[in-house]
Protein backbone atom coordinates (compact mmCIF):
# COMPACT_ATOMS: atom_id res chain seq x y z
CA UNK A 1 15.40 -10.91 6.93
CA UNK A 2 15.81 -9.24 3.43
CA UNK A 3 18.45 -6.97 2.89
CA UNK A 4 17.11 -3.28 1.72
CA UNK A 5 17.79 -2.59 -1.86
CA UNK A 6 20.65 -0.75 -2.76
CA UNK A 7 19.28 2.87 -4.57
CA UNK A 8 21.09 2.71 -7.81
CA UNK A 9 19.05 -0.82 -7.77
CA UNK A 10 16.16 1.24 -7.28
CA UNK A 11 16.35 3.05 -10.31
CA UNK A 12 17.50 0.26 -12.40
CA UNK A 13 13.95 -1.05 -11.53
CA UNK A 14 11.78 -0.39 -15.16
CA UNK A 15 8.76 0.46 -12.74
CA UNK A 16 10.60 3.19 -10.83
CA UNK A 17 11.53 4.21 -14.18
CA UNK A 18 8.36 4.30 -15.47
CA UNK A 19 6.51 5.85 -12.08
CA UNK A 20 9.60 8.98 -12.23
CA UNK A 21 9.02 9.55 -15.81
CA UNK A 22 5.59 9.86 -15.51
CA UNK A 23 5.47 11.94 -12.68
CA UNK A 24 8.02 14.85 -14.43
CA UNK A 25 6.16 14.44 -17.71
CA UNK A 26 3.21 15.61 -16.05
CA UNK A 27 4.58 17.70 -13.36
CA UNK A 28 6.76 19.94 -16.38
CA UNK A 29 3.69 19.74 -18.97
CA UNK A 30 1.41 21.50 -15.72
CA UNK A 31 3.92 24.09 -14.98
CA UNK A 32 3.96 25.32 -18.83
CA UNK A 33 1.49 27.85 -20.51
CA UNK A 34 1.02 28.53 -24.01
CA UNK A 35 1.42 32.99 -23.90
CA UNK A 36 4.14 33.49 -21.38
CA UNK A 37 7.72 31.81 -19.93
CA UNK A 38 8.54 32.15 -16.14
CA UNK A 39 10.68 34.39 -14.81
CA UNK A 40 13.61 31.33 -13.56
CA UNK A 41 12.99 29.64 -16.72
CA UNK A 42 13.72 32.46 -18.89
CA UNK A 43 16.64 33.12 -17.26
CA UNK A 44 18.22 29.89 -17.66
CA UNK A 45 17.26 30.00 -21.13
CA UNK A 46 19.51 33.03 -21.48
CA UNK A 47 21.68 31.34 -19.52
CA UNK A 48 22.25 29.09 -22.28
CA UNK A 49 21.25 30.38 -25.38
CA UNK A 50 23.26 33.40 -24.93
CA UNK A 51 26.85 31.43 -24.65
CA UNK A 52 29.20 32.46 -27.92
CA UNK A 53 28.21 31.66 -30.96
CA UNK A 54 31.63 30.00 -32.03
CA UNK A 55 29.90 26.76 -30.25
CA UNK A 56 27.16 26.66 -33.15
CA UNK A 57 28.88 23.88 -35.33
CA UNK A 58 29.67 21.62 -32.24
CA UNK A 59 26.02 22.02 -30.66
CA UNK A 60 24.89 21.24 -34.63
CA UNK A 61 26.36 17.55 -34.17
CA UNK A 62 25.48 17.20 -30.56
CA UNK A 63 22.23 17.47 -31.86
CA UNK A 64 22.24 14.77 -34.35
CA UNK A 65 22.28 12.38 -31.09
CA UNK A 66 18.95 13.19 -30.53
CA UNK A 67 17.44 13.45 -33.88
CA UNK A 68 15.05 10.44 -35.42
CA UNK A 69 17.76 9.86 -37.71
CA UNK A 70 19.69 8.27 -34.15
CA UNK A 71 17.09 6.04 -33.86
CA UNK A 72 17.76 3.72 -36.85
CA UNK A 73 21.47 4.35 -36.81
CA UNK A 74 21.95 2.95 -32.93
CA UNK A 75 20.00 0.19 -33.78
CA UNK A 76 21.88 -1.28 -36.42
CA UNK A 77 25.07 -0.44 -34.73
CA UNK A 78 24.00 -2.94 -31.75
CA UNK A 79 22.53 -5.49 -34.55
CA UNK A 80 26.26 -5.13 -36.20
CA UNK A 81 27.80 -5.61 -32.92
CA UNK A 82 25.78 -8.98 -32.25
CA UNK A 83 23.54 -7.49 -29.92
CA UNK A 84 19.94 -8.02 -31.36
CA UNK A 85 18.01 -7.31 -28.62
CA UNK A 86 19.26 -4.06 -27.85
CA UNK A 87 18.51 -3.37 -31.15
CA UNK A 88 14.90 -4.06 -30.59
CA UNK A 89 14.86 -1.95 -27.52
CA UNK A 90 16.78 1.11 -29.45
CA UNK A 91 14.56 1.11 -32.42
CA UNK A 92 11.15 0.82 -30.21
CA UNK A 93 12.31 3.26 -27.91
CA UNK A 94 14.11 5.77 -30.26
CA UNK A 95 10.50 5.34 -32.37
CA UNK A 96 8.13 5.40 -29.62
CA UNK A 97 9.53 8.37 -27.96
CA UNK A 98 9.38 10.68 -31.42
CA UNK A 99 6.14 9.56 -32.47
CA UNK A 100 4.13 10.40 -28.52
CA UNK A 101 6.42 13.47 -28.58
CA UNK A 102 4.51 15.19 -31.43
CA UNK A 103 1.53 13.98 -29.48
CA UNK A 104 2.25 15.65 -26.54
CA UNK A 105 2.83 18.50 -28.83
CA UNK A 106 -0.49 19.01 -29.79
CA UNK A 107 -1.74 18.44 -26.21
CA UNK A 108 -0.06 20.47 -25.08
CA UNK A 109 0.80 23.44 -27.51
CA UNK A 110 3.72 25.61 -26.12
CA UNK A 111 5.21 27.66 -28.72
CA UNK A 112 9.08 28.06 -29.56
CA UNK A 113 11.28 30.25 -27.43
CA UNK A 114 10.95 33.08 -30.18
CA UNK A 115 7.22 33.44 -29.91
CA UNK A 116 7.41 34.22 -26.08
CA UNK A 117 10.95 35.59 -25.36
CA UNK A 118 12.10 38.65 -27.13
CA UNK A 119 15.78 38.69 -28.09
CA UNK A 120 16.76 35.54 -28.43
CA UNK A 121 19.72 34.09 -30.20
CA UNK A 122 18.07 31.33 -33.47
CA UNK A 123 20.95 29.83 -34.47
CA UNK A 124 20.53 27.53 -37.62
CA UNK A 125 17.01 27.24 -39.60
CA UNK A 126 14.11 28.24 -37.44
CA UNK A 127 12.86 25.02 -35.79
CA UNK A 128 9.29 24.41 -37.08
CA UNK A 129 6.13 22.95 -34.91
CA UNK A 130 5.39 23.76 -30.96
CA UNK A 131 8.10 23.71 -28.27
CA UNK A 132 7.07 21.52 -25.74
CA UNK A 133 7.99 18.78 -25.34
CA UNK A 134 11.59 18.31 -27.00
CA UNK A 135 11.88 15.34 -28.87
CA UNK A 136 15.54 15.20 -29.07
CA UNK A 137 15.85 14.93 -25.48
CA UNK A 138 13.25 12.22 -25.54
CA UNK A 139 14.61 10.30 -28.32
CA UNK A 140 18.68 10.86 -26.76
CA UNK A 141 17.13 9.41 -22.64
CA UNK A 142 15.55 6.68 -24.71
CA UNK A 143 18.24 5.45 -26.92
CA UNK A 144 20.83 6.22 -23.78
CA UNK A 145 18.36 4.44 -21.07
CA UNK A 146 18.51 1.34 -23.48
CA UNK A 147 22.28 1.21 -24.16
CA UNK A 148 23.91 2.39 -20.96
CA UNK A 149 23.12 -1.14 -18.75
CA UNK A 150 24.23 -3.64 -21.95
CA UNK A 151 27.36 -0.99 -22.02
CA UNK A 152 30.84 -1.43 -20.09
CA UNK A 153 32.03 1.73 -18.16
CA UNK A 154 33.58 3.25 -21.46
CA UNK A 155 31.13 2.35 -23.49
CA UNK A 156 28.98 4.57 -21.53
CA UNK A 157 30.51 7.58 -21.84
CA UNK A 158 28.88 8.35 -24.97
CA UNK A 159 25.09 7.72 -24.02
CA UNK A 160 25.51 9.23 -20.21
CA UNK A 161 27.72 12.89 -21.89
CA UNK A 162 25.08 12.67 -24.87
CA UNK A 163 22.33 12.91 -22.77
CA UNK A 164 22.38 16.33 -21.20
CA UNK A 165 24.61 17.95 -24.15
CA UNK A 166 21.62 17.34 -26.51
CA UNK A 167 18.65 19.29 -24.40
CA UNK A 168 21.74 21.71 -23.54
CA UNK A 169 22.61 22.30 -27.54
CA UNK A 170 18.40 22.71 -28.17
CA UNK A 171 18.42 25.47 -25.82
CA UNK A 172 21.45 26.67 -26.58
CA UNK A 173 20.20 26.78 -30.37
CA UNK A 174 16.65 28.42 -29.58
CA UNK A 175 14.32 25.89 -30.31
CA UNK A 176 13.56 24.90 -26.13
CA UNK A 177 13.40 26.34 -23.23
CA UNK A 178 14.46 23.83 -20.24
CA UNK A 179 11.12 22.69 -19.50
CA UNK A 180 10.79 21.75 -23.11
CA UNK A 181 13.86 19.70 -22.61
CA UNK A 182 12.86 18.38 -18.94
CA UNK A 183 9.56 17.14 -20.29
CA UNK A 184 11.10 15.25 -23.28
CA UNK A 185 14.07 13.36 -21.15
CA UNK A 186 10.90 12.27 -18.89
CA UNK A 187 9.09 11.09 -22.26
CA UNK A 188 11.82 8.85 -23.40
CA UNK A 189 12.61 7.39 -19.99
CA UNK A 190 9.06 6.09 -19.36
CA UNK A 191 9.27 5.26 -22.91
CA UNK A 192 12.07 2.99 -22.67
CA UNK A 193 11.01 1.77 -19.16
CA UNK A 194 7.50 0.30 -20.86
CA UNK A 195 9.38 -1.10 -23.50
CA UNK A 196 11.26 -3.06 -21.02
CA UNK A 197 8.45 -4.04 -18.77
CA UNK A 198 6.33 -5.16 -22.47
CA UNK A 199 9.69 -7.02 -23.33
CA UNK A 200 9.83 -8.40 -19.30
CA UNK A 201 6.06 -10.02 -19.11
CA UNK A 202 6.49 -11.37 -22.79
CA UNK A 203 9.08 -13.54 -21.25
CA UNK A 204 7.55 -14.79 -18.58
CA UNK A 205 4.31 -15.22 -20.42
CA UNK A 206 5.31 -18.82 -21.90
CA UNK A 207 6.86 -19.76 -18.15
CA UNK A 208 3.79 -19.09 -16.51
CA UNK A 209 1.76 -20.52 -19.12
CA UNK A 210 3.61 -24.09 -18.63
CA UNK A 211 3.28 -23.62 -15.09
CA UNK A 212 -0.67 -23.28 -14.65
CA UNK A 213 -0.47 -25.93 -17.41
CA UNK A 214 1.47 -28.26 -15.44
CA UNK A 215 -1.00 -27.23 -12.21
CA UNK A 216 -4.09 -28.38 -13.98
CA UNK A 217 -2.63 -31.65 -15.14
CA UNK A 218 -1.33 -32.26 -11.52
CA UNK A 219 -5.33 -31.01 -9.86
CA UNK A 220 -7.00 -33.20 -11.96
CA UNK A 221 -4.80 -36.31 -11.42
CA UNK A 222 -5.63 -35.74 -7.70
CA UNK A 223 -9.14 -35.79 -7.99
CA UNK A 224 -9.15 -38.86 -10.21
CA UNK A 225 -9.69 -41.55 -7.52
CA UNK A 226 -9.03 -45.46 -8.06
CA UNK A 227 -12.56 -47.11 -8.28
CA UNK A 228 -12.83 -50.23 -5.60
CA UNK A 229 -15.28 -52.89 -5.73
């Protein structure tokens, strides 16, 4: 009898990673519209953006977590620390997740905060392009979802705190409203979850190969009889 598996093994699973970031990615991009901002989402978007503006400069380097400018900067900091394959995963998630994020852009075509909310607080230069999805939530879930199981429990601190203070400081800046943010942490965890199922049946490719090689060789030796006279 097989033992159930535990749920934190659950999620660990790339696939249930990849089915749960699929599902919010489309669930969030279907509950958006292009002229108007619901009524809860607005308000937590107030919530937010209206917190005091002495946290501007803190929220400013938050940020930098989640900008494309992470991407290449994790990377080499797990190639320095011996860790080359984490660098792989960093770099093609990090990439993968900006690059489909201005694609999902255009699909979808949400403006900022400012062009459907009146009164809102733009802190820093006005963020250019379409609001949803945010691609510094996408590109802070992928380079976190990547790190966090090759990290010990301090190590981890800094991916798992970076993670929600990132699509916090976007709103809290004025360039997302949370279902911006929602839809880009779903992005880069399906992201990162295909990377690792690509990475996964690469693997196992050559194994299998040598196995239905070895199969053959042993099928054909069977049917190879001894002639008798």
């Amino acid at each position: 009898m097989t033992r159930p598996r535990l749920f934190p093994a659950v999620l660990a699973d790339p696939r249930v990673q990849l089915g749960v970031g699929m599902a919010a990615l489309l669930a969030t991009a279907g509950a958006v519209h292009r002229d108007r901002v619901g009524p809860r989402e607005a308000e937590a978007f107030r919530a937010v953006n209206g917190l005091p503006d002495s946290w501007r400069r803190p929220a400013w380097v938050v940020m930098q977590l989640g900008a494309f400018g992470a991407v290449p900067a994790a990377a080499a900091t797990a190639w320095l620390a011996g860790d080359g394959e984490l660098a792989g995963r960093l770099l093609v998630g990090g990439t993968g997740s900006w690059a489909l994020s201005k694609v999902v852009k255009e699909i979808v075509r949400r403006p900022r905060p400012a062009a459907l909310l009146p009164g809102i607080r733009r802190r820093g230069p006005d963020a250019a392009g379409l609001g949803y999805l945010s691609g510094h939530a996408g590109v802070a879930v992928a380079l976190g979802a990547a790190a966090v199981p090759r990290l010990g429990p301090a190590g981890r601190v800094l991916p798992l705190s970076a993670i929600p203070l990132v699509g916090l400081a976007r709103v809290y800046v004025g360039a997302h409203f949370p279902l911006d943010v929602a839809g880009g942490a779903a992005l880069g965890l399906a992201v990162n979850a295909a990377a690792g199922l690509v990475r996964a049946e690469r693997l196992t490719l050559p194994g299998r190969r040598q196995r239905c090689s070895r199969g053959a060789r042993t099928v054909t030796k069977s049917r190879v009889q001894p002639v008798r006279y």
